[in-house]
Protein backbone atom coordinates (compact mmCIF):
# COMPACT_ATOMS: atom_id res chain seq x y z
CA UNK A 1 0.00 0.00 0.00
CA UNK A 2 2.60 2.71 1.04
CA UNK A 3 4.54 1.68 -2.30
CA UNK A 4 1.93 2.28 -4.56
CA UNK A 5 -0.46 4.85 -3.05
CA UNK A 6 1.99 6.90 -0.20
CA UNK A 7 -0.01 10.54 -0.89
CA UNK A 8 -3.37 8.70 0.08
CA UNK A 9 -2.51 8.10 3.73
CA UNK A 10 -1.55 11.83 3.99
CA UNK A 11 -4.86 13.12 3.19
CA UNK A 12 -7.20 13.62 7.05
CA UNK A 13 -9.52 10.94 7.89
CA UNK A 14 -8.26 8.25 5.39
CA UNK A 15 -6.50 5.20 6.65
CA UNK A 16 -4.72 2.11 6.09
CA UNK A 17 -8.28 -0.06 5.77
CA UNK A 18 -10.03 2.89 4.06
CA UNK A 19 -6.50 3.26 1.25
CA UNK A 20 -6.66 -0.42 0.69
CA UNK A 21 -10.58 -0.46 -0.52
CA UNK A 22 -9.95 2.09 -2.53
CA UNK A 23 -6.75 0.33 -4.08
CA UNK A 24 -8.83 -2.82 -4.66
CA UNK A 25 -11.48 -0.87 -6.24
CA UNK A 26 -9.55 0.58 -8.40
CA UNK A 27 -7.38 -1.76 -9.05
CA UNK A 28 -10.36 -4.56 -10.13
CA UNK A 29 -11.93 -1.54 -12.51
CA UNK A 30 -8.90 0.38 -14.09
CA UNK A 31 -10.92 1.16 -17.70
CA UNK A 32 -13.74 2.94 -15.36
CA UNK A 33 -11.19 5.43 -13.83
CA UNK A 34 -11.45 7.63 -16.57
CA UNK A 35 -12.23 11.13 -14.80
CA UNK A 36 -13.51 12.27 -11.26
CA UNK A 37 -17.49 11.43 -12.16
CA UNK A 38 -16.65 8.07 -12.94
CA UNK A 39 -14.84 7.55 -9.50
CA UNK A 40 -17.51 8.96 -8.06
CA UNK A 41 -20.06 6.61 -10.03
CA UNK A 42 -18.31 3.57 -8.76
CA UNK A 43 -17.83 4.49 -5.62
CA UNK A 44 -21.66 5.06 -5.19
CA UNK A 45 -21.65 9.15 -4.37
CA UNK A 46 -22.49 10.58 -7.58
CA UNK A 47 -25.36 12.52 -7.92
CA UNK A 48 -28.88 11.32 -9.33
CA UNK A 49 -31.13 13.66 -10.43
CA UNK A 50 -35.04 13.54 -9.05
CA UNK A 51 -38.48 14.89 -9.20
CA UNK A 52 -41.69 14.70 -7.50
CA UNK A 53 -43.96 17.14 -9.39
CA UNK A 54 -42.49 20.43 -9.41
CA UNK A 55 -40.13 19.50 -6.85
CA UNK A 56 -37.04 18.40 -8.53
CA UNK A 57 -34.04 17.36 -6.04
CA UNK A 58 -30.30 15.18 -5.99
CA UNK A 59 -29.33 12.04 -4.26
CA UNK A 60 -26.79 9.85 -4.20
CA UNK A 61 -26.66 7.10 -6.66
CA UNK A 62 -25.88 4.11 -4.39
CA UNK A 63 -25.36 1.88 -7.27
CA UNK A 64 -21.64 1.53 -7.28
CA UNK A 65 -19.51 -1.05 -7.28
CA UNK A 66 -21.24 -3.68 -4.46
């Protein structure tokens, strides 16, 4: 882990179990890692739009990668 992804453990509130989901993710997916939405899409936070009538709204799309 500290080989291939060093810079992840220095970011706050990320460690060693949270840096080595994200490597397997990744790693398992590589073609889908083509910008910052996509990462997003498969990690399950991207935005979804809704509407109920004239009340239109976001969620998160928790269809990532299960």
């Amino acid at each position: 882990m500290e080989c291939h992804a060093p810079q992840l453990l220095d970011v706050v509130g990320i460690g060693p179990d949270t840096v080595v989901a994200l490597l397997i993710a990744v790693g398992d997916n590589p073609e889908r890692m083509g910008s910052e939405a996509s990462f997003a899409a498969l990690c399950g936070v991207s935005p979804v739009e809704r509407s109920s009538g004239r009340r239109q709204f976001r969620r998160l799309n928790r269809g990532g990668d299960r």
